[in-house]
Protein backbone atom coordinates (compact mmCIF):
# COMPACT_ATOMS: atom_id res chain seq x y z
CA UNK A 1 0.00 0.00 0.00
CA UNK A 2 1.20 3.51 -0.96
CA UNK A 3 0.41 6.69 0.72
CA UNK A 4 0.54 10.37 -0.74
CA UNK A 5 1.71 11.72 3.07
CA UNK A 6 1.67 15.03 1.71
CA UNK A 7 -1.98 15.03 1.30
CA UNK A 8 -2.79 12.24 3.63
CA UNK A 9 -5.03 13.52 7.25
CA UNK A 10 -5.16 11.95 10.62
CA UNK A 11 -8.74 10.18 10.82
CA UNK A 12 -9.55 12.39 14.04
CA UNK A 13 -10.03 15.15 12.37
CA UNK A 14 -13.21 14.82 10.90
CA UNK A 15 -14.20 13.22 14.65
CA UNK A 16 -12.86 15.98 15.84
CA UNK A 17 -14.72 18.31 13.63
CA UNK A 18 -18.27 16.81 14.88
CA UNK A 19 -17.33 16.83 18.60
CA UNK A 20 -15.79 20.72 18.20
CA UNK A 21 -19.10 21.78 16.32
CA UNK A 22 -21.97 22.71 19.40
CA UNK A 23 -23.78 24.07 16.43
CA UNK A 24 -24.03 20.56 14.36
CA UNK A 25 -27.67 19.46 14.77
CA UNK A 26 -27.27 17.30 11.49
CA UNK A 27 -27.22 13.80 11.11
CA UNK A 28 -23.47 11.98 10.73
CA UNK A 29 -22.48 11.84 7.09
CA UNK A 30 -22.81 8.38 5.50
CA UNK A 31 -19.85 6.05 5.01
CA UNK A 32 -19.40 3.50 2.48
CA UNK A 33 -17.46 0.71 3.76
CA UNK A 34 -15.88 -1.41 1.48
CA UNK A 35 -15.10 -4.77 1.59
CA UNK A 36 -11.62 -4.84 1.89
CA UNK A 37 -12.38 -1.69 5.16
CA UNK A 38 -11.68 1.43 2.56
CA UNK A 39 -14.30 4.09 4.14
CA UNK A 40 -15.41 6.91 1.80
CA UNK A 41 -17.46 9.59 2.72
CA UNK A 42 -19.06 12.77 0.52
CA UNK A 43 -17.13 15.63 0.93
CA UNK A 44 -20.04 17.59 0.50
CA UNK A 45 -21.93 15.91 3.75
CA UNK A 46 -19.05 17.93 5.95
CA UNK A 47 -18.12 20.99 4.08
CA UNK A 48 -21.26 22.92 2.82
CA UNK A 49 -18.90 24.90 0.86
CA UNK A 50 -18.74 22.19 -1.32
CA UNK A 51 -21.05 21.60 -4.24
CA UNK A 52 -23.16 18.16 -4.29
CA UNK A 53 -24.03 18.62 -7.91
CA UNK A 54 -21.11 19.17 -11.61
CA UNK A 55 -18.97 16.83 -13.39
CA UNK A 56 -16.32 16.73 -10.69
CA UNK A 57 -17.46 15.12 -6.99
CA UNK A 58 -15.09 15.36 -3.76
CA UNK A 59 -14.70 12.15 -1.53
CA UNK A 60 -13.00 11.55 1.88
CA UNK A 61 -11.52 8.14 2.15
CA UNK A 62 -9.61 6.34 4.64
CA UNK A 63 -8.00 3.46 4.43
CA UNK A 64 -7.98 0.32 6.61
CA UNK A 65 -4.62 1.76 8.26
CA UNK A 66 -6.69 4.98 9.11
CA UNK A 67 -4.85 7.34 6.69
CA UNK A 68 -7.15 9.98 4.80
CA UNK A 69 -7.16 11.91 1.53
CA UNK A 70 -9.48 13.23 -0.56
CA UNK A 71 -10.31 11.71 -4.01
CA UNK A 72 -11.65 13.67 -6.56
CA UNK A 73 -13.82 11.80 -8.73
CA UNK A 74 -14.87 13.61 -12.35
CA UNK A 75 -16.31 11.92 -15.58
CA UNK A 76 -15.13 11.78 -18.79
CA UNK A 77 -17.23 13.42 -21.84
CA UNK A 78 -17.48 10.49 -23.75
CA UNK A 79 -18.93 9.15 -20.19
CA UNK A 80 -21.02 12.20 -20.09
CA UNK A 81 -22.27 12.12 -22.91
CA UNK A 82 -23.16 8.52 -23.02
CA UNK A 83 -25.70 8.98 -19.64
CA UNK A 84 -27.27 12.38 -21.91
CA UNK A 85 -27.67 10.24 -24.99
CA UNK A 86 -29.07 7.25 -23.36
CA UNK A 87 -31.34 9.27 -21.20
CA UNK A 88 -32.52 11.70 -24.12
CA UNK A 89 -30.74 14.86 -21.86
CA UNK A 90 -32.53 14.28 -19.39
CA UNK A 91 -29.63 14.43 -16.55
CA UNK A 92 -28.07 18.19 -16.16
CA UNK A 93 -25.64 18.32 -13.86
CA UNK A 94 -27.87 18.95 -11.30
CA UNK A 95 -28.71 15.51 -10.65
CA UNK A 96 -27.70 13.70 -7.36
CA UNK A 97 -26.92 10.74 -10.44
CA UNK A 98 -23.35 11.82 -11.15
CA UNK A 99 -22.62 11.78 -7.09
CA UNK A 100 -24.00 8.37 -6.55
CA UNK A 101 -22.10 7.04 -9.97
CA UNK A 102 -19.16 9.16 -9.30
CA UNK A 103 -19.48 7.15 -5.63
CA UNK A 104 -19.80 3.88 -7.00
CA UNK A 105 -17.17 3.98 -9.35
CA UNK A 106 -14.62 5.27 -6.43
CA UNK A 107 -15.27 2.36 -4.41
CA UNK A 108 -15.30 -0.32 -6.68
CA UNK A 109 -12.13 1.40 -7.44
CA UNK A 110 -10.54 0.82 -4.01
CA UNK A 111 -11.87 -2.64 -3.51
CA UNK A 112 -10.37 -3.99 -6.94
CA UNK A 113 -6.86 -2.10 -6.45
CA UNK A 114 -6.68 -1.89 -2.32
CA UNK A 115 -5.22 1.44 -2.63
CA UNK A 116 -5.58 4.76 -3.83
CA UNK A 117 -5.96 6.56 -7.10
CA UNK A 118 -2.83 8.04 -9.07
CA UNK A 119 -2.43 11.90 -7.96
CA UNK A 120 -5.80 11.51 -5.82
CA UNK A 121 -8.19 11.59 -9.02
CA UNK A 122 -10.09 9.23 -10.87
CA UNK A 123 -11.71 9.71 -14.06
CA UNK A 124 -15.39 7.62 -14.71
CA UNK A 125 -15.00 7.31 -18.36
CA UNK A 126 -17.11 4.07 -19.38
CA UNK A 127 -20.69 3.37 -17.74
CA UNK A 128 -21.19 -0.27 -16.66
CA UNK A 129 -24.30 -2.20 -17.04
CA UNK A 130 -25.17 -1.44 -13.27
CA UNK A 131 -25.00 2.27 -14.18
CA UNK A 132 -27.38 2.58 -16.83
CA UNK A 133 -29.27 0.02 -15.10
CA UNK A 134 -29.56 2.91 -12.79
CA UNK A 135 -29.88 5.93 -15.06
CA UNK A 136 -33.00 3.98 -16.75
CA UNK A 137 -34.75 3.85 -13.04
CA UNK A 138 -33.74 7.25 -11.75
CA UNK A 139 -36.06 9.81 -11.02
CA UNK A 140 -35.23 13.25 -12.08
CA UNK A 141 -35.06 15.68 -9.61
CA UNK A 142 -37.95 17.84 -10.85
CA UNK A 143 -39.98 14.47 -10.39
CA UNK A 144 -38.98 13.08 -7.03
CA UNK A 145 -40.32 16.67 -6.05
CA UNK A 146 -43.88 15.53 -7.15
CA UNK A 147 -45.31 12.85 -5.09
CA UNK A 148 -47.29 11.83 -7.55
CA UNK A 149 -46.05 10.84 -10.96
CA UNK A 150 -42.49 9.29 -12.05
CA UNK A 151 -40.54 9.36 -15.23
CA UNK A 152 -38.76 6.32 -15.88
CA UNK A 153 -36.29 6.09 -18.69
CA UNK A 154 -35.10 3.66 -21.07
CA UNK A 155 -31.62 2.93 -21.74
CA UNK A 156 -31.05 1.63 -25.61
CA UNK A 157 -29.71 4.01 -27.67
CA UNK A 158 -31.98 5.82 -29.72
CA UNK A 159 -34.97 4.32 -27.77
CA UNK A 160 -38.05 6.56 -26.77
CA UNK A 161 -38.68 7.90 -23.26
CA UNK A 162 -41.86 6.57 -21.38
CA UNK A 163 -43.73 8.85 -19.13
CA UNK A 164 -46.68 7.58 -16.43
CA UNK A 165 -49.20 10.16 -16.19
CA UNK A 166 -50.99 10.40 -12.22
CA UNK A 167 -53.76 8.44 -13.26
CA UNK A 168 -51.20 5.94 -14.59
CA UNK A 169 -49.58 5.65 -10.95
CA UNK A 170 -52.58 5.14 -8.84
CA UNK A 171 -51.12 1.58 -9.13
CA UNK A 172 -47.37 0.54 -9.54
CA UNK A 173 -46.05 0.15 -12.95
CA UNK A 174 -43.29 -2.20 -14.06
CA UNK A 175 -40.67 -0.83 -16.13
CA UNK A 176 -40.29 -0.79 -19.91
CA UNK A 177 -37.05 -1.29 -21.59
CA UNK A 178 -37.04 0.13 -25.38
CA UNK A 179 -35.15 -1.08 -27.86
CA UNK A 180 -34.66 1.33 -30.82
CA UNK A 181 -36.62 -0.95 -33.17
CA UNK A 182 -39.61 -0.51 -31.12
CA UNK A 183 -39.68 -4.14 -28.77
CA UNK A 184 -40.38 -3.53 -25.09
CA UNK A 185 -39.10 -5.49 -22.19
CA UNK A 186 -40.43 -6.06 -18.98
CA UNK A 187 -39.59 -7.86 -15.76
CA UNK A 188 -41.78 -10.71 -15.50
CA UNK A 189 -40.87 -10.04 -11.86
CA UNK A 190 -41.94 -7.06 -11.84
CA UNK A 191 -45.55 -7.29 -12.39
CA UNK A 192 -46.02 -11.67 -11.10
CA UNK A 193 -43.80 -11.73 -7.62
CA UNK A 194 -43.79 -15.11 -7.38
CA UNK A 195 -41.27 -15.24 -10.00
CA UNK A 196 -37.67 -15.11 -8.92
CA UNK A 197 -34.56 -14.26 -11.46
CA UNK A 198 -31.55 -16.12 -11.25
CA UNK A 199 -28.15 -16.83 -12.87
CA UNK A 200 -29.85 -19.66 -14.72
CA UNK A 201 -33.23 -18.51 -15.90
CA UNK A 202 -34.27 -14.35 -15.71
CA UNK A 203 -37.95 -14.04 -17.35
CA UNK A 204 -39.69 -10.92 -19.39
CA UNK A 205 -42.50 -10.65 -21.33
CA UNK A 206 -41.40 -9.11 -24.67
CA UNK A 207 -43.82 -6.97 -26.98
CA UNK A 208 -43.25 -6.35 -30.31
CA UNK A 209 -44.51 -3.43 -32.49
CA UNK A 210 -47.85 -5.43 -33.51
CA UNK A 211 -48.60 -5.44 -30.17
CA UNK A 212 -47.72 -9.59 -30.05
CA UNK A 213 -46.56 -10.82 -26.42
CA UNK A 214 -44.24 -13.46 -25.81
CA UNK A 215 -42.83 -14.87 -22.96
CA UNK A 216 -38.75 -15.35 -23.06
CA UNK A 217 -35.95 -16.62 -20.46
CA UNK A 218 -32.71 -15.83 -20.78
CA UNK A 219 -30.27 -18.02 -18.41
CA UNK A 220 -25.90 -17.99 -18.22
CA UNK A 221 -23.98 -21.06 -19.74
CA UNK A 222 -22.66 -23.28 -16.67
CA UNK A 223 -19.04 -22.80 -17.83
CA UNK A 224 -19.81 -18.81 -17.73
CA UNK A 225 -20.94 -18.98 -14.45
CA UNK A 226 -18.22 -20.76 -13.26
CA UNK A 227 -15.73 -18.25 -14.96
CA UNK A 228 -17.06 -15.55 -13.30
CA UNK A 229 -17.63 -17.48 -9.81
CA UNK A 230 -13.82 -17.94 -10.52
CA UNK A 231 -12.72 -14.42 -10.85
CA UNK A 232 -14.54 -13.37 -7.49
CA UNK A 233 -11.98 -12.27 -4.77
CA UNK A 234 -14.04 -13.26 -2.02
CA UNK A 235 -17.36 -15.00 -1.65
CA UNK A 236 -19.08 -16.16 -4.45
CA UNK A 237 -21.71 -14.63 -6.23
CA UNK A 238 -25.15 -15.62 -5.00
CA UNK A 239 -27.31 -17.47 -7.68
CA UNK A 240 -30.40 -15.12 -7.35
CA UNK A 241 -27.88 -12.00 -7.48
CA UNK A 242 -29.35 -8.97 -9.25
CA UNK A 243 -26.05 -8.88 -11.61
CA UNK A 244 -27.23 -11.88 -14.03
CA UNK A 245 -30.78 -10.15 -14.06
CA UNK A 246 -29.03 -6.65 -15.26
CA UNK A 247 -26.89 -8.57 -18.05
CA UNK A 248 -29.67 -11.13 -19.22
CA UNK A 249 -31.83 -7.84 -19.62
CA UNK A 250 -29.37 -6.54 -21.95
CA UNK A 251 -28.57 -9.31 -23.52
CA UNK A 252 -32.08 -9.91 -24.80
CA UNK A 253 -32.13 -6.13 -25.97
CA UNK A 254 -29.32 -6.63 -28.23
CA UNK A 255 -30.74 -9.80 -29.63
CA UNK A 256 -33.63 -7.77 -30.31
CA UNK A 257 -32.38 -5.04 -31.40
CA UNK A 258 -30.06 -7.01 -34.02
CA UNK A 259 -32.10 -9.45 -35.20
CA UNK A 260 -35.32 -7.34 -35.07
CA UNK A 261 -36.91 -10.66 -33.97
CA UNK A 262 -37.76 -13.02 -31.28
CA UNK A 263 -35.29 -15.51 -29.60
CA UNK A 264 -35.75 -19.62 -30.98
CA UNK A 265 -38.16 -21.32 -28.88
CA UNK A 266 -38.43 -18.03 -26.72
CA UNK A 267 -35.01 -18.66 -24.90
CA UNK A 268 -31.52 -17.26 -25.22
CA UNK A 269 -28.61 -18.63 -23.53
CA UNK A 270 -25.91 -16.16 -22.51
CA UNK A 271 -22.06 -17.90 -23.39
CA UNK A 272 -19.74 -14.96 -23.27
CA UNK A 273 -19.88 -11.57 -22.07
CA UNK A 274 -17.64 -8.28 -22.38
CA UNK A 275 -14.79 -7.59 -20.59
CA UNK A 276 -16.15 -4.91 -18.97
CA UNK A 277 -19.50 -7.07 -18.05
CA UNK A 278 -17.03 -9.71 -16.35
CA UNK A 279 -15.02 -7.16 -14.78
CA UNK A 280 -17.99 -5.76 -13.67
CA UNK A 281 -19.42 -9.89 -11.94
CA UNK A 282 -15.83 -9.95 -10.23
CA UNK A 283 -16.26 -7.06 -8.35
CA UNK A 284 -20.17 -6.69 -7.95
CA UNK A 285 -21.59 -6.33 -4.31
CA UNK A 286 -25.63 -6.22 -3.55
């Protein structure tokens, strides 16, 4: 482990800072614990001279020998402008989105590399499934003022925005996924609870343009499984994790979107996956 002492803090001094501060009525900041004991916490949640929202995010994180430094965490604009085109603009900078992703990114970061980013900064420039996973179910921050209506997004380039009117939300709505060639994709979960998603079988009902339904199930190869299993650190990943629901998702929405038809027999069976995807199984954490 290497340590920028020039930079580096004692831990006691944000303790110090809450136990000095009669006037701090607020709650303790958050801290994201990672597995391997790196703590981060939002600059923002101690200094309120520092901005929540932007393209650039502040982070206080100490490591398992109780050293601090502050990480700066800003995204690239090929990043940037992946989350505007896949959520039709609808993210300014504004949006608590970029603080949570910026957060995200930071500590798989430190749990991958047990240590610190060169020169205290790290740049987000790639979004992994998990992220646009989230961008598609984020509320925007004119919405989550309204108690009553949500936007959700979809995530496939080029695909239309869906928006649920009041009325629309007087009962729960599953989410659709649009692919640019006009097939939506929803959760089977989502709208029958007694179905579970797991590594080997994640359900959706699939509608085409005609308005024709169909049923598909998308599961991992055993050997895939067991690659990824393999490249876990720690303790394996659990069978009904929300990972292989995220990938079979977009799986299926590439098939669709490519073959502008539905799966054989209404089943696909996932046998390789991007590096980044993999990367992305190694590291992931419910």
């Amino acid at each position: 482990m290497s340590f920028l002492t020039s930079t580096t803090k004692a831990t006691k001094r944000i303790e110090q800072g809450f136990a000095s501060d009669d006037s701090y009525a607020r709650a303790r900041p958050v801290e994201l614990q990672t597995e391997n004991d790196f703590s981060i916490i939002r600059r923002c949640d101690v200094d309120e001279n520092i901005s929540s929202v932007g393209r650039e995010h502040c982070f206080i994180v100490r490591d398992p020998y109780g050293y601090e430094l502050d990480i700066t965490v800003g995204f690239s604009a090929r990043a940037i402008a992946e989350v505007w085109r896949r959520s039709e603009g609808r993210f300014s900078f504004e949006s608590s989105y970029w603080i949570n992703c910026a957060e995200r990114h930071l500590s798989t970061y430190l749990w991958e590399n047990e240590d610190y980013p060169p020169d205290a900064k790290l740049t987000v420039d790639y979004l992994t499934p998990e992220d646009l996973d989230l961008a598609r179910r984020w509320k925007s921050e004119e919405v989550e003022n309204l108690a009553t209506s949500t936007v959700f997004e979809t995530i496939h380039p080029g695909s239309a925005r869906e928006s649920l009117t009041p009325a629309e939300q007087a009962e729960p709505q599953p989410i659709k996924f649009i692919t640019e060639n006009g097939y939506s994709i929803v959760r089977r979960s989502e709208v029958d609870h007694s179905t579970s998603d797991t590594a080997r079988e994640s359900r959706f009902l699939v509608q085409n343009l005609n308005g024709w339904e169909r049923a598909i199930s998308v599961g991992f190869d055993e050997a895939l499984i067991a690659l990824i299993q393999s490249r876990r650190r720690s303790s394996s990943l659990s069978i009904d994790s929300k990972y292989w629901l995220i990938c079979a998702e977009r799986y299926l929405a590439t098939y669709l979107w490519e073959n502008d038809s539905y799966p054989p027999e209404d089943k696909l069976t996932i046998s390789q996956l991007s590096d980044d995807e993999l990367l992305l199984g190694a590291g992931w954490r419910e």
